[in-house]
C-alpha atoms as a PDB file:
ATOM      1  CA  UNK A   1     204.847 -24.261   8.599  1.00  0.00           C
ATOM      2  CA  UNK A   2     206.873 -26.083  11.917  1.00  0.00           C
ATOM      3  CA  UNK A   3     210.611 -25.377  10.045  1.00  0.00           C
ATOM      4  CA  UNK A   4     212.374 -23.244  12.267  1.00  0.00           C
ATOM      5  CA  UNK A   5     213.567 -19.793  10.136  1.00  0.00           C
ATOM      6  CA  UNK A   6     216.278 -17.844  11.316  1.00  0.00           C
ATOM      7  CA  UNK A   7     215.536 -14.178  10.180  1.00  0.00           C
ATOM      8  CA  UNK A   8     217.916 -11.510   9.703  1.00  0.00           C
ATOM      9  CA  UNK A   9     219.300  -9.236  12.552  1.00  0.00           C
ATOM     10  CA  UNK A  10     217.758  -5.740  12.588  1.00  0.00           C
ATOM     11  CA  UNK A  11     219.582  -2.070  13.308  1.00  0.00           C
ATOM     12  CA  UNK A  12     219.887  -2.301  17.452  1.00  0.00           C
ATOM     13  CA  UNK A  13     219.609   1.353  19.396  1.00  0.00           C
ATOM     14  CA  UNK A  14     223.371   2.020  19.905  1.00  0.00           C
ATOM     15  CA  UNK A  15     224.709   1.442  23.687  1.00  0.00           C
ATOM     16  CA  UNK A  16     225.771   4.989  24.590  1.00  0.00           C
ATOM     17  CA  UNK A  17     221.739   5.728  23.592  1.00  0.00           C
ATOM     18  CA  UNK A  18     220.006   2.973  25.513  1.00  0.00           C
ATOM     19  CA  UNK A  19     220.336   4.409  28.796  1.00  0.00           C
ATOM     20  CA  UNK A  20     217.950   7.575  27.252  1.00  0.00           C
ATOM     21  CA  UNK A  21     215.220   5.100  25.924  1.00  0.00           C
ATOM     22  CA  UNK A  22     215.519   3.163  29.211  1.00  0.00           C
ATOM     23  CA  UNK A  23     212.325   4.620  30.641  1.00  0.00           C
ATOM     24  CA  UNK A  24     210.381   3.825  27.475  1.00  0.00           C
ATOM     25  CA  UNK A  25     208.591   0.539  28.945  1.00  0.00           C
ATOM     26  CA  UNK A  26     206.276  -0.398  26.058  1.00  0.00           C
ATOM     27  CA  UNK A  27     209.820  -0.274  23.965  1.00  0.00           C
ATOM     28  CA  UNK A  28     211.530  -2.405  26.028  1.00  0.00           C
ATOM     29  CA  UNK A  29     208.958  -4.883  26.212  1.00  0.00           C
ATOM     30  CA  UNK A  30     207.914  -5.125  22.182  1.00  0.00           C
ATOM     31  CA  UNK A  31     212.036  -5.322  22.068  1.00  0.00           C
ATOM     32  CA  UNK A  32     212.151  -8.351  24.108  1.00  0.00           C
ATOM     33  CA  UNK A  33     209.175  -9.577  22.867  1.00  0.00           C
ATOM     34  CA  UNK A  34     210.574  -9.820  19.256  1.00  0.00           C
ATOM     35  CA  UNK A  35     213.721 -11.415  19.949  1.00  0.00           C
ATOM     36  CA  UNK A  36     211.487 -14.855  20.082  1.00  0.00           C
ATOM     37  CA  UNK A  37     210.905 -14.506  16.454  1.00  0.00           C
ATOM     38  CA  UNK A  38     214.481 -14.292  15.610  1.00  0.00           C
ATOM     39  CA  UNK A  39     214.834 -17.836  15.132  1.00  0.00           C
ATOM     40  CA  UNK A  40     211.252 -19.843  15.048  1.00  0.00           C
ATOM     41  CA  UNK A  41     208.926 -21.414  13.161  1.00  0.00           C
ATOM     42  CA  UNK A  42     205.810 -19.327  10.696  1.00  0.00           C
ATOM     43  CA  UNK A  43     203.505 -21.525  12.866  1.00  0.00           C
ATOM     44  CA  UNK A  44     205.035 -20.251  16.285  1.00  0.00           C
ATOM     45  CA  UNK A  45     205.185 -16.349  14.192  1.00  0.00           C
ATOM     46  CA  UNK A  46     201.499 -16.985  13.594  1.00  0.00           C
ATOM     47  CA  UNK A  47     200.390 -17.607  17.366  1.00  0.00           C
ATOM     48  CA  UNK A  48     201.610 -15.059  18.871  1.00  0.00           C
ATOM     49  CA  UNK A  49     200.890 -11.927  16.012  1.00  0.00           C
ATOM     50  CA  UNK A  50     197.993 -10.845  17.825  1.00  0.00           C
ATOM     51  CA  UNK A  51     199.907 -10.083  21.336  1.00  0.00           C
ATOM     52  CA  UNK A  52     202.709  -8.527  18.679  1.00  0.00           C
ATOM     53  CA  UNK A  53     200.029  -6.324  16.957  1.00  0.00           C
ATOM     54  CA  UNK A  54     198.923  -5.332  20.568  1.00  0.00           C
ATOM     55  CA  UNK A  55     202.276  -4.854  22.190  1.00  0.00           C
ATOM     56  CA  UNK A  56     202.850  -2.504  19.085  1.00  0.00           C
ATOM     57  CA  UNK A  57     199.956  -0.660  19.146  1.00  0.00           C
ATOM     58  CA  UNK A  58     200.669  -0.327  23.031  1.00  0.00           C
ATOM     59  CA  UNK A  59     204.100   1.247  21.814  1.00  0.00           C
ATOM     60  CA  UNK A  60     202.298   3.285  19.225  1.00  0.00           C
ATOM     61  CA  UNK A  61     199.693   4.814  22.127  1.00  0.00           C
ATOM     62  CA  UNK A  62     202.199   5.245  25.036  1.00  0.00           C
ATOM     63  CA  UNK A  63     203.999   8.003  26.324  1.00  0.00           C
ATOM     64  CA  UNK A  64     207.312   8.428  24.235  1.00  0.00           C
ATOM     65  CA  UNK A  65     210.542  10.414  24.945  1.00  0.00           C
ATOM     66  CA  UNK A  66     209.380  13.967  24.327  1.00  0.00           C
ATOM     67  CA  UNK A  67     212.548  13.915  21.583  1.00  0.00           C
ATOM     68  CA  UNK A  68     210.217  11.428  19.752  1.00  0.00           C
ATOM     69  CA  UNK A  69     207.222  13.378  19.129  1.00  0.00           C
ATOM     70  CA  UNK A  70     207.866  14.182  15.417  1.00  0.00           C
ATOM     71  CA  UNK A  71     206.123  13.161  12.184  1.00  0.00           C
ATOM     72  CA  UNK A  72     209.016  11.132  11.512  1.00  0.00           C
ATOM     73  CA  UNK A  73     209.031   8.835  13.817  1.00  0.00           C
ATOM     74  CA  UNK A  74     205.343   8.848  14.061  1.00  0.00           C
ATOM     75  CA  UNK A  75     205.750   7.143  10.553  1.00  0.00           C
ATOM     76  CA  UNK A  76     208.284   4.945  11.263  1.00  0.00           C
ATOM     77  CA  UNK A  77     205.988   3.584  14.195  1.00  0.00           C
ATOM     78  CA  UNK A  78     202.596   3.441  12.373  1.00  0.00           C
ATOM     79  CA  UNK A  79     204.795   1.522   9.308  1.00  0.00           C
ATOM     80  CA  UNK A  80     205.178  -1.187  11.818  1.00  0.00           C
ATOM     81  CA  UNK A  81     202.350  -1.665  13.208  1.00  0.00           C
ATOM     82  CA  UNK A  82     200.437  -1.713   9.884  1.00  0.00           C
ATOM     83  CA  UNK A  83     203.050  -4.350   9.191  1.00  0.00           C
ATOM     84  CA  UNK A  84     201.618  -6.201  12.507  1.00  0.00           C
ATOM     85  CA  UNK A  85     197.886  -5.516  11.597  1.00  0.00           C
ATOM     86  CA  UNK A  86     198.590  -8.093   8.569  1.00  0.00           C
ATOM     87  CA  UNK A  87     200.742 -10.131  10.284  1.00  0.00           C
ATOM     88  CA  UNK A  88     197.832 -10.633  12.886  1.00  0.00           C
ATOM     89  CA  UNK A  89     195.300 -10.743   9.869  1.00  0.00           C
ATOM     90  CA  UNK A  90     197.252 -13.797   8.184  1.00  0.00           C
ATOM     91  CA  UNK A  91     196.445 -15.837  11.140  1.00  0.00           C
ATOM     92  CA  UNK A  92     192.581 -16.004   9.875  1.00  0.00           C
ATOM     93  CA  UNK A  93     193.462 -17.035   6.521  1.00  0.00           C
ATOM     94  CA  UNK A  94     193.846 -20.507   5.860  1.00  0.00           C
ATOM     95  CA  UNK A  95     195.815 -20.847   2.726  1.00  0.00           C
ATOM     96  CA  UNK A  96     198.282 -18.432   3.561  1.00  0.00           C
ATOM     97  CA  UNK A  97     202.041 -19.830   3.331  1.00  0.00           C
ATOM     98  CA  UNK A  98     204.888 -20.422   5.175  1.00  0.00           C
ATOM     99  CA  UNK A  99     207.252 -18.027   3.019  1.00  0.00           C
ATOM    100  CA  UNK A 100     204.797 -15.248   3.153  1.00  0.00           C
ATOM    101  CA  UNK A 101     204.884 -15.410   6.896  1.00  0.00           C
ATOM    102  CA  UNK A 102     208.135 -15.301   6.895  1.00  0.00           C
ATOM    103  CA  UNK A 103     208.285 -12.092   4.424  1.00  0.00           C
ATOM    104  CA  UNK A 104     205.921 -10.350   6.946  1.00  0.00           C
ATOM    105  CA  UNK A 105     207.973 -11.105   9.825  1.00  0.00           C
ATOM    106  CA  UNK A 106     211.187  -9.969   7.698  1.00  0.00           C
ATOM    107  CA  UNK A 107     208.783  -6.589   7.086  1.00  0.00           C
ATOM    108  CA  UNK A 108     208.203  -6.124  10.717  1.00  0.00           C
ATOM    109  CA  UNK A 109     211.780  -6.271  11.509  1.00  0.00           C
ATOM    110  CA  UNK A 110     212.983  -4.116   8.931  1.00  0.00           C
ATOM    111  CA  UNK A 111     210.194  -1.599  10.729  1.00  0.00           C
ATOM    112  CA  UNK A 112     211.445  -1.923  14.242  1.00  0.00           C
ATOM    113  CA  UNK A 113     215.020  -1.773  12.548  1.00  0.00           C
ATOM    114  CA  UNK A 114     213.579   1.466  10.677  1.00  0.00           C
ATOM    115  CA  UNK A 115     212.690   2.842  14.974  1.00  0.00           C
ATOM    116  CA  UNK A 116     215.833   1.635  15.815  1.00  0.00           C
ATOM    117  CA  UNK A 117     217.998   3.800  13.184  1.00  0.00           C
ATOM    118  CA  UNK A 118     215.474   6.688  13.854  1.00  0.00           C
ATOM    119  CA  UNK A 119     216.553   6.415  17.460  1.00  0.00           C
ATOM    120  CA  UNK A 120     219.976   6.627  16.507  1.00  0.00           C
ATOM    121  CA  UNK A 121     219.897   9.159  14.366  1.00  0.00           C
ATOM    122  CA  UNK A 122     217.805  11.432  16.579  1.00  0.00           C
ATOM    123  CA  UNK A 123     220.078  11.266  20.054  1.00  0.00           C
ATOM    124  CA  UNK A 124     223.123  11.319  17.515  1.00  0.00           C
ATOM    125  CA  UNK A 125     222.117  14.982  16.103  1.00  0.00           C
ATOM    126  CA  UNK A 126     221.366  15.795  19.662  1.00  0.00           C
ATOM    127  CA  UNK A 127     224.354  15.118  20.684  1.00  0.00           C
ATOM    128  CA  UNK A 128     226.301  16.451  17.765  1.00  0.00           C
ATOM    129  CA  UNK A 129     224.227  20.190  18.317  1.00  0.00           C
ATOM    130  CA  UNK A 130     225.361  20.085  22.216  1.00  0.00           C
ATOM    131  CA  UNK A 131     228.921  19.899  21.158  1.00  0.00           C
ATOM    132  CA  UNK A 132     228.961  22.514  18.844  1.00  0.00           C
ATOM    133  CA  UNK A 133     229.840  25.898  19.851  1.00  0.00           C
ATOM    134  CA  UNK A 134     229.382  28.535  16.807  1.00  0.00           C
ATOM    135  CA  UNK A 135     227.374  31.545  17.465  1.00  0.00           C
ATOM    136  CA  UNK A 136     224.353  31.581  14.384  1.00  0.00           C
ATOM    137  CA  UNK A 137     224.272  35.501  14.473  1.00  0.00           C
ATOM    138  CA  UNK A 138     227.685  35.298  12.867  1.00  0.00           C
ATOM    139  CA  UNK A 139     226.759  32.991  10.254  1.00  0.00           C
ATOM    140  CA  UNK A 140     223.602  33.975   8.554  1.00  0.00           C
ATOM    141  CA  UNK A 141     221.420  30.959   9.833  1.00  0.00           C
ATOM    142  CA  UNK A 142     218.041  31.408   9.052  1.00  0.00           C
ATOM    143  CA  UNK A 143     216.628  30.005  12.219  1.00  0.00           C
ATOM    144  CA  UNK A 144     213.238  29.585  10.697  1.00  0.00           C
ATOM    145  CA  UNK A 145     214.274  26.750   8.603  1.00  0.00           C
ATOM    146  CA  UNK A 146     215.560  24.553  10.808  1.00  0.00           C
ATOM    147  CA  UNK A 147     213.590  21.303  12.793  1.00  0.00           C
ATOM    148  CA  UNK A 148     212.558  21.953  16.555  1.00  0.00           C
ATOM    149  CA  UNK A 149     215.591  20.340  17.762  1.00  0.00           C
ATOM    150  CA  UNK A 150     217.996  22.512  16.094  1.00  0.00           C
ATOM    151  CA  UNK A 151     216.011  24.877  16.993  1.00  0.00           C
ATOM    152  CA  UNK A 152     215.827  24.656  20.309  1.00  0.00           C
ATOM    153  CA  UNK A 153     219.293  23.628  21.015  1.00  0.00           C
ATOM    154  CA  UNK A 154     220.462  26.752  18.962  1.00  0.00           C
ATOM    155  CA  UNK A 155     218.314  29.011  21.359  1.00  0.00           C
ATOM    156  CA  UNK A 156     218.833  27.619  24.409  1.00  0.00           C
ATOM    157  CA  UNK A 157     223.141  27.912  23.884  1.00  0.00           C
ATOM    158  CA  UNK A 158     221.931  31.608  22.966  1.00  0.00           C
ATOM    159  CA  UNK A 159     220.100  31.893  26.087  1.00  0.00           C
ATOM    160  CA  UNK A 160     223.133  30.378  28.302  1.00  0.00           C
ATOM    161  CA  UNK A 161     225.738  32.849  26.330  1.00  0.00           C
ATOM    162  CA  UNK A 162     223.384  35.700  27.137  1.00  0.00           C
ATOM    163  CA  UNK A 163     223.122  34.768  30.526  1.00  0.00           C
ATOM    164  CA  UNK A 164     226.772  34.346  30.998  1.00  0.00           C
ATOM    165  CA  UNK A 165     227.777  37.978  29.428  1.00  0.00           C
ATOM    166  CA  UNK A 166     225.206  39.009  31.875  1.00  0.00           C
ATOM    167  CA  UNK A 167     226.835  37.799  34.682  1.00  0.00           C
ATOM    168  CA  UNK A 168     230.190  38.678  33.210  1.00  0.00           C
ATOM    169  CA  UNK A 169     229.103  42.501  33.352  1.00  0.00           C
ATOM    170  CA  UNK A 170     227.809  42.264  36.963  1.00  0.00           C
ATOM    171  CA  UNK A 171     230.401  41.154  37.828  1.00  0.00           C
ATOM    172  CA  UNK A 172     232.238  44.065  36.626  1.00  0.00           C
ATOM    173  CA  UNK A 173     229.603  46.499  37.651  1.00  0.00           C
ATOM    174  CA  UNK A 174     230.179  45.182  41.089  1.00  0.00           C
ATOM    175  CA  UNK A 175     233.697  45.927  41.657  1.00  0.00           C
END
Protein backbone atom coordinates (compact mmCIF):
# COMPACT_ATOMS: atom_id res chain seq x y z
CA UNK A 1 0.00 0.00 0.00
CA UNK A 2 3.27 2.74 0.48
CA UNK A 3 4.59 1.89 -3.46
CA UNK A 4 4.40 4.98 -5.19
CA UNK A 5 2.01 4.44 -8.64
CA UNK A 6 2.34 6.67 -11.37
CA UNK A 7 -1.18 6.80 -13.07
CA UNK A 8 -1.93 7.70 -16.48
CA UNK A 9 -2.32 11.36 -17.77
CA UNK A 10 -5.96 12.38 -18.35
CA UNK A 11 -7.59 14.65 -21.44
CA UNK A 12 -6.43 18.43 -20.15
CA UNK A 13 -9.07 21.47 -21.15
CA UNK A 14 -7.24 22.80 -24.28
CA UNK A 15 -5.26 26.29 -23.74
CA UNK A 16 -7.22 28.56 -26.10
CA UNK A 17 -10.39 27.24 -23.66
CA UNK A 18 -8.91 27.74 -20.22
CA UNK A 19 -9.19 31.32 -20.10
CA UNK A 20 -13.38 30.63 -20.39
CA UNK A 21 -13.34 28.08 -17.42
CA UNK A 22 -11.02 30.47 -15.53
CA UNK A 23 -13.78 31.77 -13.29
CA UNK A 24 -14.93 28.25 -12.43
CA UNK A 25 -13.15 28.14 -8.83
CA UNK A 26 -14.36 24.77 -7.51
CA UNK A 27 -12.75 23.48 -11.07
CA UNK A 28 -9.67 24.90 -10.61
CA UNK A 29 -9.24 23.77 -7.24
CA UNK A 30 -10.45 19.80 -7.67
CA UNK A 31 -7.86 20.31 -10.85
CA UNK A 32 -5.04 21.13 -8.68
CA UNK A 33 -6.10 19.06 -6.13
CA UNK A 34 -5.78 15.88 -8.33
CA UNK A 35 -2.52 16.47 -9.74
CA UNK A 36 -1.15 15.00 -6.17
CA UNK A 37 -2.47 11.69 -7.12
CA UNK A 38 -0.67 11.58 -10.33
CA UNK A 39 2.21 9.94 -8.94
CA UNK A 40 1.62 8.56 -5.12
CA UNK A 41 1.10 5.88 -3.12
CA UNK A 42 -2.87 3.84 -2.59
CA UNK A 43 -2.11 4.68 1.09
CA UNK A 44 -1.53 8.53 0.40
CA UNK A 45 -4.88 8.01 -2.45
CA UNK A 46 -6.70 6.63 0.57
CA UNK A 47 -6.15 9.69 3.05
CA UNK A 48 -7.11 12.18 1.29
CA UNK A 49 -10.54 10.54 -0.74
CA UNK A 50 -12.76 12.12 1.59
CA UNK A 51 -11.53 15.94 0.89
CA UNK A 52 -11.58 14.51 -3.02
CA UNK A 53 -15.23 13.26 -2.64
CA UNK A 54 -15.97 16.75 -1.05
CA UNK A 55 -14.02 18.97 -3.38
CA UNK A 56 -16.11 17.04 -6.10
CA UNK A 57 -19.27 17.27 -4.76
CA UNK A 58 -18.35 21.09 -4.17
CA UNK A 59 -17.76 21.09 -8.09
CA UNK A 60 -20.93 19.14 -8.61
CA UNK A 61 -23.11 21.92 -6.37
CA UNK A 62 -21.39 25.16 -7.57
CA UNK A 63 -22.22 27.62 -9.97
CA UNK A 64 -20.97 26.40 -13.50
CA UNK A 65 -20.46 28.29 -16.82
CA UNK A 66 -24.04 28.79 -17.96
CA UNK A 67 -22.64 26.77 -21.35
CA UNK A 68 -22.45 23.82 -18.86
CA UNK A 69 -25.87 23.44 -17.73
CA UNK A 70 -26.83 20.42 -19.91
CA UNK A 71 -27.70 16.80 -19.12
CA UNK A 72 -24.53 15.94 -20.57
CA UNK A 73 -22.28 17.24 -18.61
CA UNK A 74 -24.44 16.86 -15.64
CA UNK A 75 -23.55 13.10 -16.27
CA UNK A 76 -20.19 13.39 -16.88
CA UNK A 77 -19.93 15.22 -13.38
CA UNK A 78 -22.20 12.94 -11.26
CA UNK A 79 -19.98 9.80 -13.04
CA UNK A 80 -17.16 11.21 -11.09
CA UNK A 81 -18.20 11.85 -8.14
CA UNK A 82 -19.95 8.46 -7.75
CA UNK A 83 -16.47 7.32 -8.67
CA UNK A 84 -15.24 9.47 -5.46
CA UNK A 85 -18.18 8.26 -3.20
CA UNK A 86 -16.33 4.68 -3.45
CA UNK A 87 -13.13 5.89 -3.50
CA UNK A 88 -13.97 7.62 -0.07
CA UNK A 89 -15.98 4.39 0.95
CA UNK A 90 -12.76 2.08 0.42
CA UNK A 91 -11.08 3.94 3.11
CA UNK A 92 -13.50 2.08 5.80
CA UNK A 93 -12.82 -1.23 4.50
CA UNK A 94 -10.02 -3.01 5.77
CA UNK A 95 -9.18 -5.69 3.33
CA UNK A 96 -9.43 -3.65 0.43
CA UNK A 97 -6.15 -3.74 -1.88
CA UNK A 98 -3.63 -1.78 -3.18
CA UNK A 99 -4.50 -2.52 -7.01
CA UNK A 100 -8.11 -1.82 -6.47
CA UNK A 101 -7.20 1.58 -5.18
CA UNK A 102 -5.35 2.16 -7.79
CA UNK A 103 -8.24 1.05 -10.41
CA UNK A 104 -10.52 3.60 -8.59
CA UNK A 105 -8.15 6.32 -8.84
CA UNK A 106 -7.53 5.29 -12.67
CA UNK A 107 -11.71 5.53 -12.74
CA UNK A 108 -11.72 8.94 -11.29
CA UNK A 109 -9.32 10.21 -13.75
CA UNK A 110 -10.78 8.80 -16.69
CA UNK A 111 -14.06 10.89 -15.18
CA UNK A 112 -12.38 14.21 -14.80
CA UNK A 113 -10.69 13.30 -18.26
CA UNK A 114 -14.44 12.49 -19.44
CA UNK A 115 -15.21 16.78 -17.99
CA UNK A 116 -12.23 17.65 -19.55
CA UNK A 117 -13.13 16.36 -23.27
CA UNK A 118 -16.76 17.58 -22.55
CA UNK A 119 -15.21 20.98 -22.03
CA UNK A 120 -13.52 20.74 -25.15
CA UNK A 121 -15.95 19.66 -27.13
CA UNK A 122 -18.54 22.16 -25.90
CA UNK A 123 -16.38 25.67 -26.42
CA UNK A 124 -15.10 23.86 -29.70
CA UNK A 125 -18.83 23.69 -31.29
CA UNK A 126 -19.22 27.13 -29.90
CA UNK A 127 -16.71 28.33 -31.55
CA UNK A 128 -17.15 26.44 -34.77
CA UNK A 129 -21.20 27.93 -34.88
CA UNK A 130 -19.68 31.67 -34.39
CA UNK A 131 -17.62 31.21 -37.45
CA UNK A 132 -20.08 30.02 -39.62
CA UNK A 133 -22.00 32.29 -41.72
CA UNK A 134 -24.92 30.35 -43.76
CA UNK A 135 -28.33 31.70 -43.51
CA UNK A 136 -30.76 28.37 -42.20
CA UNK A 137 -33.84 29.83 -44.14
CA UNK A 138 -31.96 28.85 -47.26
CA UNK A 139 -31.22 25.47 -46.23
CA UNK A 140 -34.20 23.74 -44.84
CA UNK A 141 -32.90 23.48 -41.13
CA UNK A 142 -35.42 22.36 -38.97
CA UNK A 143 -34.55 24.54 -36.06
CA UNK A 144 -36.54 22.44 -33.70
CA UNK A 145 -34.12 19.67 -33.76
CA UNK A 146 -31.22 21.13 -32.88
CA UNK A 147 -29.48 21.48 -28.98
CA UNK A 148 -29.87 25.00 -27.22
CA UNK A 149 -26.57 26.04 -28.36
CA UNK A 150 -27.15 25.68 -31.94
CA UNK A 151 -30.00 27.01 -31.30
CA UNK A 152 -29.30 29.96 -29.91
CA UNK A 153 -26.30 30.81 -31.86
CA UNK A 154 -28.43 30.23 -35.09
CA UNK A 155 -31.01 32.88 -33.76
CA UNK A 156 -29.02 35.28 -32.41
CA UNK A 157 -26.78 35.61 -36.12
CA UNK A 158 -30.56 35.88 -37.39
CA UNK A 159 -31.27 38.55 -35.04
CA UNK A 160 -27.86 40.55 -35.88
CA UNK A 161 -28.61 40.05 -39.88
CA UNK A 162 -32.08 41.41 -39.23
CA UNK A 163 -30.85 44.15 -37.39
CA UNK A 164 -28.26 45.04 -39.88
CA UNK A 165 -30.79 45.05 -43.08
CA UNK A 166 -32.65 47.25 -40.76
CA UNK A 167 -30.20 49.67 -40.45
CA UNK A 168 -29.17 49.18 -44.05
CA UNK A 169 -32.76 50.49 -45.12
CA UNK A 170 -32.65 53.51 -42.75
CA UNK A 171 -30.07 54.34 -43.92
CA UNK A 172 -31.48 54.57 -47.27
CA UNK A 173 -34.75 55.95 -46.11
CA UNK A 174 -32.71 58.74 -44.71
CA UNK A 175 -31.09 60.11 -47.67
Amino acid sequence: MREVVQHPDYENVLPLFQPEIDIWSEYGILKSFLGRFKKASPKEVLSNSVELRDLVKAMKESVKPEIFNNPSFETRVNIMYNESLRLADMNTIPAITAKEVNTQIDKIFEAFGAINAKINTTFSKKKFEEEITIDVSLIGLDTTKIDTISKNSILKKMDEKVKKLEENSKKKDNK
